[in-house]
Each structure stands twice: as structure tokens, then as C-alpha cells.
Protein backbone atom coordinates (compact mmCIF):
# COMPACT_ATOMS: atom_id res chain seq x y z
CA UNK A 1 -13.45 3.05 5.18
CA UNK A 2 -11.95 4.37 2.25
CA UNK A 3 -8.63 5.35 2.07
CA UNK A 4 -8.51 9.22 -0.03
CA UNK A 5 -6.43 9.88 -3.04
CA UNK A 6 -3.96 12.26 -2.15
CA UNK A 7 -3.51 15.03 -4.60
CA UNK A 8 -0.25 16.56 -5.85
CA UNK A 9 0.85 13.77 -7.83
CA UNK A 10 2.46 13.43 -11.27
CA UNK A 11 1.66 9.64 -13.59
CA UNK A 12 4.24 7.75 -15.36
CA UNK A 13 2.86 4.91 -17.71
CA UNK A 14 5.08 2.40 -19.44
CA UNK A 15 3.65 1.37 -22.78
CA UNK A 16 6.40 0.60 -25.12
CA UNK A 17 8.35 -3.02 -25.12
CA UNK A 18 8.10 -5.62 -27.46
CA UNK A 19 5.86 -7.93 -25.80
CA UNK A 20 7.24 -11.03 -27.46
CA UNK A 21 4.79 -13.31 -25.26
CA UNK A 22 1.83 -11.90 -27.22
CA UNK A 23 3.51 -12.63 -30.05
CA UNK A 24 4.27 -9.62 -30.93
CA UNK A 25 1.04 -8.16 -29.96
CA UNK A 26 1.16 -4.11 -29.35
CA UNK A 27 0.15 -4.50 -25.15
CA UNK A 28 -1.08 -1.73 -24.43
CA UNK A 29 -4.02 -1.76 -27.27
CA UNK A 30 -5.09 -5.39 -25.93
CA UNK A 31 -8.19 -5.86 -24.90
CA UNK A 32 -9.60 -7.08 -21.44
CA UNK A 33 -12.92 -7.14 -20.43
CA UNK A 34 -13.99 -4.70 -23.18
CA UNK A 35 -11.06 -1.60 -22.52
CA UNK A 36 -7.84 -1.30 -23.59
CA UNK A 37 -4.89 -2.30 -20.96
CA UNK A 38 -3.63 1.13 -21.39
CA UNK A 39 -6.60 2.85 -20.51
CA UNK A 40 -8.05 0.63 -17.51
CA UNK A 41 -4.24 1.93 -16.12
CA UNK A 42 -4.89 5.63 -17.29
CA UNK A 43 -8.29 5.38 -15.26
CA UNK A 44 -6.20 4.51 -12.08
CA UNK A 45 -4.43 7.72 -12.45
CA UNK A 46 -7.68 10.50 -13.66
CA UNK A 47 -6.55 12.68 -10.56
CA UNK A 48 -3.05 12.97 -11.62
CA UNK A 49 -1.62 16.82 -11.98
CA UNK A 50 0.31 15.50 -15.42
CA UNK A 51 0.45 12.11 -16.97
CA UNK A 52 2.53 10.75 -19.45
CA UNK A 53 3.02 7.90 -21.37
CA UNK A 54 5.84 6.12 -23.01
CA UNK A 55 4.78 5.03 -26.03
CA UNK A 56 5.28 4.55 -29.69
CA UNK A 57 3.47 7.28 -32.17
CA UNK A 58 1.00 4.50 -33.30
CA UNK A 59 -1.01 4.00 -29.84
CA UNK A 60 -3.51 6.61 -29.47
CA UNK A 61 -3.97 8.62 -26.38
CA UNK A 62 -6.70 10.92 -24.76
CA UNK A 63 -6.51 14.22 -24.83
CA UNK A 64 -3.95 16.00 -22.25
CA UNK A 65 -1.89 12.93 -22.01
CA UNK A 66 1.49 13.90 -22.81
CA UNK A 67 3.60 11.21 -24.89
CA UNK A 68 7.44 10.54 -25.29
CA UNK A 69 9.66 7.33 -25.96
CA UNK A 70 12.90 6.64 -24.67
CA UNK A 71 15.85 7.42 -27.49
CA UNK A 72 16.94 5.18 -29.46
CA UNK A 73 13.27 2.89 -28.63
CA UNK A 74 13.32 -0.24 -27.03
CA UNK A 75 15.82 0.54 -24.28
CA UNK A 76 13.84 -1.07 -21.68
CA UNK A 77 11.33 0.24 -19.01
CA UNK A 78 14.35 2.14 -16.60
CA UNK A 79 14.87 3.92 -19.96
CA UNK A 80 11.41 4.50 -19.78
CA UNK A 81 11.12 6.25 -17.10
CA UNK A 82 14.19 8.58 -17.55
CA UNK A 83 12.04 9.09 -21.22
CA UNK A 84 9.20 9.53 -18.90
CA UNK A 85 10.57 11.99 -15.83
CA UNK A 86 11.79 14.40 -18.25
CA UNK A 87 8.29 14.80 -20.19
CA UNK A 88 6.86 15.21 -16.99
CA UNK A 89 9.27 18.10 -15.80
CA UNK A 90 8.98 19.43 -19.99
CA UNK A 91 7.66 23.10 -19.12
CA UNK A 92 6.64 22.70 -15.68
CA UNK A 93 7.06 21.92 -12.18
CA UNK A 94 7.22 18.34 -11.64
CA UNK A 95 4.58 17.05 -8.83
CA UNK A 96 6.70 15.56 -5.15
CA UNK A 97 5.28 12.31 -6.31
CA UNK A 98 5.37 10.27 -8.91
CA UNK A 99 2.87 7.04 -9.70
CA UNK A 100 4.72 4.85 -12.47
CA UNK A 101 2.45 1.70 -13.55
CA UNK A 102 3.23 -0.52 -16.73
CA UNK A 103 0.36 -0.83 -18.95
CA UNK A 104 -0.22 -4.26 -18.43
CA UNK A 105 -1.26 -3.88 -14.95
CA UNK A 106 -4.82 -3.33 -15.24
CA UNK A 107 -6.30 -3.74 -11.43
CA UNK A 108 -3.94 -1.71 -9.71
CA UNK A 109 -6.50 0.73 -8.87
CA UNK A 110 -7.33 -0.18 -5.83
CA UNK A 111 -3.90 -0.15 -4.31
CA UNK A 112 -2.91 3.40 -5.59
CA UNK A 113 -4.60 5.32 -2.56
CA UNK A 114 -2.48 3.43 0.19
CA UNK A 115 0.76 3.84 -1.75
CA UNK A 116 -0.03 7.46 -2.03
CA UNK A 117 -1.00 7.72 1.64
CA UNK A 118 2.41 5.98 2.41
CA UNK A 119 4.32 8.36 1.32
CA UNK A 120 2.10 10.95 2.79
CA UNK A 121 2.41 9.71 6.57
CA UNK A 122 5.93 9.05 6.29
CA UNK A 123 8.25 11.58 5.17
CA UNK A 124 11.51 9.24 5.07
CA UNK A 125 10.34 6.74 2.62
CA UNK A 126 11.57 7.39 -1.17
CA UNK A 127 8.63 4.91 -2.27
CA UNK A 128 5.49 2.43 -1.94
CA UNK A 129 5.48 -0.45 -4.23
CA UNK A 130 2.90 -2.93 -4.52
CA UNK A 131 3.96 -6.75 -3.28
CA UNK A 132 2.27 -9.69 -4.61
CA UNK A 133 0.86 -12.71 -2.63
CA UNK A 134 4.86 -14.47 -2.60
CA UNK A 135 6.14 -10.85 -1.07
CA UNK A 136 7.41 -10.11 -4.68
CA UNK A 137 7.24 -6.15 -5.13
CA UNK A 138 6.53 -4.58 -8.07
CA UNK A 139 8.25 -2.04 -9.36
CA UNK A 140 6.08 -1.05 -12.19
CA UNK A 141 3.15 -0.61 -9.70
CA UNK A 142 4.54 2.11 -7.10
CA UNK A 143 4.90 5.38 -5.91
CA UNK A 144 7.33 7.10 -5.51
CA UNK A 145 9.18 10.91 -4.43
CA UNK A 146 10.03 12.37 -7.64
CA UNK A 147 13.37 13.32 -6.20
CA UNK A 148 14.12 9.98 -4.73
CA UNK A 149 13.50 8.57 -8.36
CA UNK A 150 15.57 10.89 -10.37
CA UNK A 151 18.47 10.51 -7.79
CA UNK A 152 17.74 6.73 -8.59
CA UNK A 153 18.51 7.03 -11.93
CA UNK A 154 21.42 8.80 -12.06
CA UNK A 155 21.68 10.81 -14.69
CA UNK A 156 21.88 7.85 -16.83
CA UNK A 157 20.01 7.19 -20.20
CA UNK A 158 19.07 3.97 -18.20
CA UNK A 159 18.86 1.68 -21.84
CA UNK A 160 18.83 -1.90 -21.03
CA UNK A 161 19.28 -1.84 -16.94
CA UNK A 162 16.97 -4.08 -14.28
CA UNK A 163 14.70 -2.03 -12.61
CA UNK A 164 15.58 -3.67 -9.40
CA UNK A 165 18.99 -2.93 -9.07
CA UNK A 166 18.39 0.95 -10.17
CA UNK A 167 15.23 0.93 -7.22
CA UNK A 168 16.02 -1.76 -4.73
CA UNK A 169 18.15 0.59 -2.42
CA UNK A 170 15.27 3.16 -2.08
CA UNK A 171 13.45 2.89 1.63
CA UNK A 172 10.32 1.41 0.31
CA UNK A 173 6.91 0.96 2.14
CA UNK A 174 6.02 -2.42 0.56
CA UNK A 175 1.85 -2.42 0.24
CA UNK A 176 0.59 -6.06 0.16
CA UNK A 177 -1.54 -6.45 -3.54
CA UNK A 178 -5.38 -7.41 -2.58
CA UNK A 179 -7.46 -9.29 -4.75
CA UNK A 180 -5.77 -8.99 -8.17
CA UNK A 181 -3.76 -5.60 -7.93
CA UNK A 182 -0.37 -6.71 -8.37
CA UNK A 183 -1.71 -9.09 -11.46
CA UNK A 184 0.44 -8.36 -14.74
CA UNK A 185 -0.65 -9.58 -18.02
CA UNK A 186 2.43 -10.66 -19.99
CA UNK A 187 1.08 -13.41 -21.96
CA UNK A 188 -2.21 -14.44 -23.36
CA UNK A 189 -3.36 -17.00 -21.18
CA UNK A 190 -2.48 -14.54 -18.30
CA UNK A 191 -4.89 -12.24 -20.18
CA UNK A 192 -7.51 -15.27 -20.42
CA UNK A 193 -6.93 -15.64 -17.02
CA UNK A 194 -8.98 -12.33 -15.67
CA UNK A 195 -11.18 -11.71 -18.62
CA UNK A 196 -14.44 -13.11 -16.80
């Protein structure tokens, strides 16, 4: 039976980086299985309240997507997301919950309803992150309470920290991926890969 997308939710989407394994490549605007990686993500999140994405001027986004970049650029994805929580709050309420996904995590999908209805059945966790098949989570594929991220953070600009040590000490439902939902794309055979 299928699990229902709670509502009430705000989307975070890291798009910047360098991506130096597709040789310089922008990420986001590559190509698999006929969509951009930055819009098979955006499709995960259509029911969002709000969505942003942090992103350089040059990608082009759909209407009612709301944009920003970390200052100065390139500061790394926990910049991102301080970049990114402030859009989101920029002239309205934030949502209780925040999705974040990087853009190069194109099949997370599936896996965004039970993260969502994690958090919904149990007040005390601060998060649900995605785990892959080794029990690695990942941190760019979660939920989490907006609160319990922003405390995270710290008030910090966040440029150039590991997103692990800022998140690790949240209480964390960890969702095992299925099928390819905790699948990031970082180089091109990785994007070969999953094209069929």
C-alpha cells in the first residue's frame, strides 16, 4: 500500500559545487534518461509549500522556484543550506519540515513519503535520512524539522564544513534506500550507469 505524502513541508535543493568529476560539467543541467538531474529531483518535491534551490544565476528554474547561493559561492553544501534555510524563511513562515536533496540524486522519489511519515509518527526525531545498501546515510537525501536543522547549523555561515559532523548528532530515523534511491551521480560512468 502506498505510503501518503504528508503535506506541510518546505524543499531545499543543492545545485551549486564544482563537480570536478564531470569535468567540470554544470550537474545539475546533465542529462539522464532524457530530464535534467535538477528537475527529476524538483519532481520529487511538486507538493512542497516552498522550494528553493541553490544555484548559480546561469541554471534555469521553473516558475515559483525560489533561487539563492551561498555568499561568497562555492562554500560547500552546509553553506548551502544555511544559503538555502534563509530563502526559505525570506517573507514567510518556514514549513516544520524541511526535505533537502542534492541535485544529483535523481531516484529519491520513492523514499521521500516514508521519511516524511517518520517524522510524522515520531515527534522526537530531528530527521529521516536515506541509508544506502552498506548502512551509509545520506545526508543530502533526508528530512528533516526545520528547527532541528537551523539549531544544527548554528548560526554559522557553514563555508567549507562536513555535513556529517554539523548533522550526525541529530536523532535520525535512518530509512533503508530501495531499488536505486540513495544512488548519487558524481561522475560520468555513475551517470552511464542508470541511463537504461
Amino acid at each position: 500500500m502506498p505510503v501518503e505524502v504528508p503535506t506541510g513541508y518546505d524543499a531545499l535543493v543543492l545545485a551549486g559545487g564544482r563537480a570536478r568529476r564531470l569535468d567540470g560539467a554544470s550537474k545539475p543541467e546533465v542529462e539522464l534518461r532524457g530530464r535534467r538531474l535538477v528537475d527529476h529531483v524538483l519532481g520529487a518535491v511538486t507538493g512542497a509549500d516552498a522550494t528553493v534551490v541553490v544555484a548559480p544565476e546561469t541554471l534555469a528554474l521553473p516558475d515559483g522556484v525560489r533561487r539563492t547561493l551561498e555568499s561568497p559561492p562555492s562554500g560547500g553544501p552546509v553553506a548551502g543550506l544555511v544559503a538555502g534555510l534563509a530563502a526559505l524563511a525570506d517573507g514567510r513562515t518556514p514549513g516544520q519540515l524541511t526535505v533537502v536533496l542534492g541535485c544529483d540524486a535523481p531516484f529519491v522519489a520513492g523514499a521521500l513519503p516514508r521519511l516524511l511519515a517518520a517524522l510524522v509518527a515520531d515527534p522526537q526525531l530531528d530527521g529521516a535520512v536515506v541509508a544506502d545498501a552498506d548502512g551509509r546515510r545520506q545526508w543530502l537525501s533526508a528530512a528533516y524539522r526545520t528547527e532541528a536543522l537551523r539549531r544544527a547549523l548554528g548560526g554559522s555561515d557553514g563555508r567549507d564544513a562536513a555535513v556529517r559532523a554539523v548533522l550526525g548528532g541529530l536523532r535520525l530515523h535512518v530509512e533503508p534506500a530501495r531499488g536505486l534511491e540513495a544512488v548519487d551521480l558524481d561522475t560520468w560512468d555513475d551517470i552511464r550507469a542508470v541511463q537504461a
